[in-house]
Protein backbone atom coordinates (compact mmCIF):
# COMPACT_ATOMS: atom_id res chain seq x y z
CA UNK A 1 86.08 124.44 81.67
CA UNK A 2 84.41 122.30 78.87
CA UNK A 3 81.19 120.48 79.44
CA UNK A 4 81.11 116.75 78.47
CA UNK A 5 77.44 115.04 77.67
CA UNK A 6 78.29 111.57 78.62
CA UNK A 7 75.60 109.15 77.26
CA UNK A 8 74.95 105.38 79.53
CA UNK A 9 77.13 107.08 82.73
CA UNK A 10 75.91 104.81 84.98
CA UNK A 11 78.24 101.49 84.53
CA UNK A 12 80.65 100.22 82.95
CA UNK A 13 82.67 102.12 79.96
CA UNK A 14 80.44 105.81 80.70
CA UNK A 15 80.73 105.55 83.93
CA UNK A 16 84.84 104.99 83.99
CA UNK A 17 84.78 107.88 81.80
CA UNK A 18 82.74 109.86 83.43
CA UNK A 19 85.15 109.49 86.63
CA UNK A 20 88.41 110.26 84.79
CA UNK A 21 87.07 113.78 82.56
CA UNK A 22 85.51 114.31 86.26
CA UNK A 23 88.93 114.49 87.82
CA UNK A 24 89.97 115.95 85.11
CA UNK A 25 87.91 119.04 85.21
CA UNK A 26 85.54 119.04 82.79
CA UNK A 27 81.98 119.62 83.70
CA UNK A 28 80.23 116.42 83.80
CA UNK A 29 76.74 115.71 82.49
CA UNK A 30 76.22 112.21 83.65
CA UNK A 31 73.19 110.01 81.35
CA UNK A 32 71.14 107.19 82.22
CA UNK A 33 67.50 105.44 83.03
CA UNK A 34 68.26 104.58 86.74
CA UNK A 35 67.98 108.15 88.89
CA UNK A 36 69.64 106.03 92.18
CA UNK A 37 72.89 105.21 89.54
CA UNK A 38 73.27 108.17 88.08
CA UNK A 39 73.28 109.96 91.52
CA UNK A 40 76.30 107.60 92.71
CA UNK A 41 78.38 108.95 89.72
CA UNK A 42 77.59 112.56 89.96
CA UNK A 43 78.21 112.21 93.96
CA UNK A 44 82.02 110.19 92.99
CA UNK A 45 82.77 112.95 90.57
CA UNK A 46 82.09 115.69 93.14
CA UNK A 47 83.75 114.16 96.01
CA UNK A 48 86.97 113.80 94.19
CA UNK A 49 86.36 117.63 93.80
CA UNK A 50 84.80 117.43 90.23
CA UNK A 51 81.52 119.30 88.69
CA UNK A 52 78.56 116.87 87.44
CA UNK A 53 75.11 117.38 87.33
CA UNK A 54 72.60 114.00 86.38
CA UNK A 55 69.82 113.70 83.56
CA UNK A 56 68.10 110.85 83.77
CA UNK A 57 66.59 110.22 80.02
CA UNK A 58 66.43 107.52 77.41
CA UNK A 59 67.96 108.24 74.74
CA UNK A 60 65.54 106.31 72.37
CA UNK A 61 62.53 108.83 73.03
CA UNK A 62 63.31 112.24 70.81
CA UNK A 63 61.61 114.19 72.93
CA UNK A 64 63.29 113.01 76.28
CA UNK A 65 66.93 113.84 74.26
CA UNK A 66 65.74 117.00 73.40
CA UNK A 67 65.03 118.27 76.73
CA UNK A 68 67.84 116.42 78.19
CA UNK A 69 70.20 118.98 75.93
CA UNK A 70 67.97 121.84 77.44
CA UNK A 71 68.63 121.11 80.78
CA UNK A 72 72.22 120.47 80.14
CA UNK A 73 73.30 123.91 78.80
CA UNK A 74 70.76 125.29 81.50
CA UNK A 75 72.77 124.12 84.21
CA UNK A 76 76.00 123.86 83.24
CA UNK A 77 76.54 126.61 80.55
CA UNK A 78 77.17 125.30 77.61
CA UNK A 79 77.95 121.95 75.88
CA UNK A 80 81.59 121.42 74.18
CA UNK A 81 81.49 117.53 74.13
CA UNK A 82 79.25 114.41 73.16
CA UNK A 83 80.13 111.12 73.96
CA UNK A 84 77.33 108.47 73.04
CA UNK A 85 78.09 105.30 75.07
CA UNK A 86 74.75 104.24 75.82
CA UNK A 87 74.16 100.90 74.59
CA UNK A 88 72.16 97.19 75.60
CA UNK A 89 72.55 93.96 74.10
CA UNK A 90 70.05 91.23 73.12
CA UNK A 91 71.96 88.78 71.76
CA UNK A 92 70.13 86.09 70.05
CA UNK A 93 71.06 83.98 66.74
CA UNK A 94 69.02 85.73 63.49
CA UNK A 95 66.16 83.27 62.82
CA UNK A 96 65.17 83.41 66.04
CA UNK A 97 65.71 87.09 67.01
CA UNK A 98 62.04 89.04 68.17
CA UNK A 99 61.04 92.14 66.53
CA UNK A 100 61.33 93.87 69.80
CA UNK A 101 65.41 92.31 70.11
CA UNK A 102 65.93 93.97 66.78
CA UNK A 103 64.18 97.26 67.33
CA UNK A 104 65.70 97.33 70.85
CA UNK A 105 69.34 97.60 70.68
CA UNK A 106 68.92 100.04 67.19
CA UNK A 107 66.84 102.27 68.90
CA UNK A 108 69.37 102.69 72.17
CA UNK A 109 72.64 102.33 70.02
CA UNK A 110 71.91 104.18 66.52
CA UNK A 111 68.78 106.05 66.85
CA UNK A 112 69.78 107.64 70.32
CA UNK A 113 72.81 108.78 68.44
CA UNK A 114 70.98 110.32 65.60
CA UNK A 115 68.71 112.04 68.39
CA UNK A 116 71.75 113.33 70.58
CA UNK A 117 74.23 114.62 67.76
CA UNK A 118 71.39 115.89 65.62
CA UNK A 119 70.32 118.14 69.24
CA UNK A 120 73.60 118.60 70.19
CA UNK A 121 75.14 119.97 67.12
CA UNK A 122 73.48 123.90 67.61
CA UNK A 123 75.27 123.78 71.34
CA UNK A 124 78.48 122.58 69.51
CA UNK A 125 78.44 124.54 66.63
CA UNK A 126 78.78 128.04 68.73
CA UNK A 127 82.64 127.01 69.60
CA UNK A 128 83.53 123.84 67.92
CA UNK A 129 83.20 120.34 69.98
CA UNK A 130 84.20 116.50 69.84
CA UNK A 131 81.60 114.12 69.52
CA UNK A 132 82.82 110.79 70.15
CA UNK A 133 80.56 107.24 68.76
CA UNK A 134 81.59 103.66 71.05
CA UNK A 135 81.19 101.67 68.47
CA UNK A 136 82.49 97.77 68.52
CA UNK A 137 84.50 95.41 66.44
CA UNK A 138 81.28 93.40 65.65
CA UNK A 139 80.18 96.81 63.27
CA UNK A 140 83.63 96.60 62.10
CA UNK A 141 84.03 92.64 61.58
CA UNK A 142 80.74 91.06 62.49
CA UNK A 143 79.41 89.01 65.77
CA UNK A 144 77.54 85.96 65.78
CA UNK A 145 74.64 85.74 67.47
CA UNK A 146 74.50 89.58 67.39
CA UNK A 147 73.22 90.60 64.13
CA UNK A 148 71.24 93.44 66.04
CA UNK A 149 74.30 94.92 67.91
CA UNK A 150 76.48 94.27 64.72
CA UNK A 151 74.16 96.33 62.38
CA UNK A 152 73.50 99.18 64.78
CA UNK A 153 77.59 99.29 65.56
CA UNK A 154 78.04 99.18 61.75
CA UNK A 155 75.56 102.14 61.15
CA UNK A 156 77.38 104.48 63.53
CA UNK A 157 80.46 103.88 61.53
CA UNK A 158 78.52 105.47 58.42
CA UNK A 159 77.03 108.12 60.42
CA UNK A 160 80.49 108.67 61.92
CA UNK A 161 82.52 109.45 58.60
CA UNK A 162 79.30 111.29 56.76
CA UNK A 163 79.76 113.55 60.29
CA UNK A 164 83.54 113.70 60.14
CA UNK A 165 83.23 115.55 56.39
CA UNK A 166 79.83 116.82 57.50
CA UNK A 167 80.26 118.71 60.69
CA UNK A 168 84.43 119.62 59.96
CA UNK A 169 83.74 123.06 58.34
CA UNK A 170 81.85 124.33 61.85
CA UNK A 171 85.09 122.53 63.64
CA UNK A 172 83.26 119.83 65.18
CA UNK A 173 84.98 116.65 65.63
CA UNK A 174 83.99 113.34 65.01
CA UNK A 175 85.76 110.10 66.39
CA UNK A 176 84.71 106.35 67.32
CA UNK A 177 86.05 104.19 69.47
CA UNK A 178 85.68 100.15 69.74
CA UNK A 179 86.58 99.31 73.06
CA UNK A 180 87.52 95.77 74.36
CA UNK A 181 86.70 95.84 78.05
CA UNK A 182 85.37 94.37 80.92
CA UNK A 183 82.01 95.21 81.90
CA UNK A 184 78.51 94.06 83.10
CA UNK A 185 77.73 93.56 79.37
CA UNK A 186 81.04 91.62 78.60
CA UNK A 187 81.66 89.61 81.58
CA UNK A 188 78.90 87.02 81.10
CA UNK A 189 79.61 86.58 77.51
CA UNK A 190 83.55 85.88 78.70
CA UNK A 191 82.43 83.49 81.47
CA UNK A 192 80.26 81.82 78.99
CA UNK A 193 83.25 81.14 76.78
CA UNK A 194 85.61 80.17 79.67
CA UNK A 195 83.50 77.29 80.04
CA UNK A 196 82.90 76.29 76.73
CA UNK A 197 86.61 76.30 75.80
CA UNK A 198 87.39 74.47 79.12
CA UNK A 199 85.29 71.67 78.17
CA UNK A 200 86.93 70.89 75.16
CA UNK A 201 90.54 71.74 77.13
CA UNK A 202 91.26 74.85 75.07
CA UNK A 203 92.42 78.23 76.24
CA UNK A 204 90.10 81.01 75.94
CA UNK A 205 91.16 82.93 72.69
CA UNK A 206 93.61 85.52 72.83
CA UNK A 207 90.99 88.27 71.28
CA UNK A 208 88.74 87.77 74.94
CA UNK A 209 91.70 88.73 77.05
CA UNK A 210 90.47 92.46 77.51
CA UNK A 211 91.43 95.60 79.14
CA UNK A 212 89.69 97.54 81.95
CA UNK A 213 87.13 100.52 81.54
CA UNK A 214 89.86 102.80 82.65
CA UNK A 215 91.71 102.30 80.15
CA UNK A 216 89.59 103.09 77.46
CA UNK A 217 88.62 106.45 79.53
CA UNK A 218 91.81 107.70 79.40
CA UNK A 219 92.40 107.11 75.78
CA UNK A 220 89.24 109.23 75.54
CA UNK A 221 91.32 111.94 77.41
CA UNK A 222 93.83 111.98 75.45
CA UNK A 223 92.05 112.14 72.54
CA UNK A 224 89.85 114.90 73.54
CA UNK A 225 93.41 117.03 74.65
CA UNK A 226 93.99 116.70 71.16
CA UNK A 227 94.03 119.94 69.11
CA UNK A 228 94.59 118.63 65.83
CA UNK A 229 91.48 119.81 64.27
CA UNK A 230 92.39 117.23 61.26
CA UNK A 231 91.86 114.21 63.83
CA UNK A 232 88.33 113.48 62.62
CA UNK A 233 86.27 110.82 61.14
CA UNK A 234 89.01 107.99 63.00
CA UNK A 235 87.86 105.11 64.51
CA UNK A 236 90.50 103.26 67.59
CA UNK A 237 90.68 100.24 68.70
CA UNK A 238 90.92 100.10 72.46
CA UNK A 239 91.84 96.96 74.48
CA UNK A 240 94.09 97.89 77.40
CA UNK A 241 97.68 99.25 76.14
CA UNK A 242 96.67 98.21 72.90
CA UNK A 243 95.34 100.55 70.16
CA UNK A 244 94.41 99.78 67.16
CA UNK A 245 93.65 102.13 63.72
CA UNK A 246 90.79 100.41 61.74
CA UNK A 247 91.04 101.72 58.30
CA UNK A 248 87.58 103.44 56.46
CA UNK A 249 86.58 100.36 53.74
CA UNK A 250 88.70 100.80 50.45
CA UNK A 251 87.96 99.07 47.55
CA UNK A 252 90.82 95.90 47.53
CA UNK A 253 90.73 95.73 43.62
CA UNK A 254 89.03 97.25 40.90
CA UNK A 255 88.38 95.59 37.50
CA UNK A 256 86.64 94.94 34.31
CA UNK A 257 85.75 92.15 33.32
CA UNK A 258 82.66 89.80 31.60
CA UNK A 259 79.65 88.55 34.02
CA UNK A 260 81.60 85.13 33.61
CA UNK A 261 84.63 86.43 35.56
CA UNK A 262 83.23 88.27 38.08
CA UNK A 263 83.86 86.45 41.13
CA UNK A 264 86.95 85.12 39.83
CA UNK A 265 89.39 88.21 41.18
């Protein structure tokens, strides 16, 4: 039975996935700040006959993460797999984003990453592991009015394929997902739009019709049953029954040519 480190547990995307590993039976290490939420999850999981055990930590303090990954393989065994889901949003246009909305969301999203895979890795390492990065379509294509979220989305795709190459020879996976779902963080940005596009009588664009949590939980499932150890450093697009392959940045064209020309390929 493999143990699954499930980062931001408590709502949302985690906590759907949380629920369907749960019932799945993998052990269940269920993350967040709120002791009262993460208690809820663990209590779901086990009454549906799974195994979870809570750790309330935020992942933006080092030292929280590192005894968080202590107390994990103390009470559950061992650790096998790390999903980091954990994420907030402070959504604000550039020139008048705060410090502390910048610093925010990179230290949840990217730095709590670095923190968790960097303390996870020696747990991993004894049998080979998955360690799986939610990261967005705003890393992959940009988000306006989100230039924190968008950066720190964009860094976990580097950290993602340096991993991927990184981490292969010790057979640890390393996968991302962008998921297109409903969720406390989503809905008031869809309701927002609802009623902008209704004003000017326009339907809501097609790319804000999204999925449900559960679906993205069991793609995460299925890619976890997975054995293929070469299924690494890929990044899906989840948005219901749709999945989409992003493609790691190629250059489109290559040439040589005077200063003059230079933008003219």
């Amino acid at each position: 039975m493999k143990t699954v480190l499930i980062t931001g547990a408590t709502r949302g995307i985690g906590r759907s996935i949380a629920i369907e590993l749960g019932r799945c039976g993998y052990k269940v290490a269920v993350n967040g700040r709120h002791s009262g939420r993460i208690g809820q999850v663990v209590e779901d999981i086990r009454q549906a006959g799974g195994t979870a055990e809570g750790f309330c930590a935020n992942v933006a303090d080092p030292a929280a993460v590192t005894a968080m990954m202590d107390e994990v393989t103390g009470k559950l065994g061992s650790l096998e797999i790390l999903i980091h889901n954990a994420g907030i949003i402070k959504d604000r246009k550039c020139e008048f984003m705060t410090d502390l909305e910048w610093q925010a969301v990179l230290d949840v999203h990217l730095n709590g990453a670095f923190y968790c895979i960097q303390r996870a890795i020696p747990h991993l390492d004894r049998h080979g592991g998955d360690i799986v990065l939610m990261t967005s379509t705003a890393g992959l294509a940009g988000s306006v009015g989100q230039v924190n979220y968008s950066a720190a989305k964009a860094g976990l795709l580097g950290m993602l394929w340096t991993l991927a190459d990184e981490l292969k020879s010790r057979r640890i996976r390393v996968n991302g997902i962008a998921p297109a779902a409903v969720t406390d963080m989503t809905r008031p940005v869809i309701q927002h739009l609802t009623e902008k596009y209704a004003k000017c009588n326009e339907p809501l664009p097609a790319e804000w019709n999204l999925g449900e949590a559960e679906d993205v939980a069991r793609f995460v499932r299925l890619l976890l049953n997975q054995e293929d150890p070469e299924l690494t450093g890929k990044v899906f697009g989840v948005n219901g029954q749709q999945i989409t392959r992003w493609q790691k940045p190629q250059p489109a064209a290559i040439v040589t040519c005077g200063l003059e020309d230079l933008f003219e390929f």
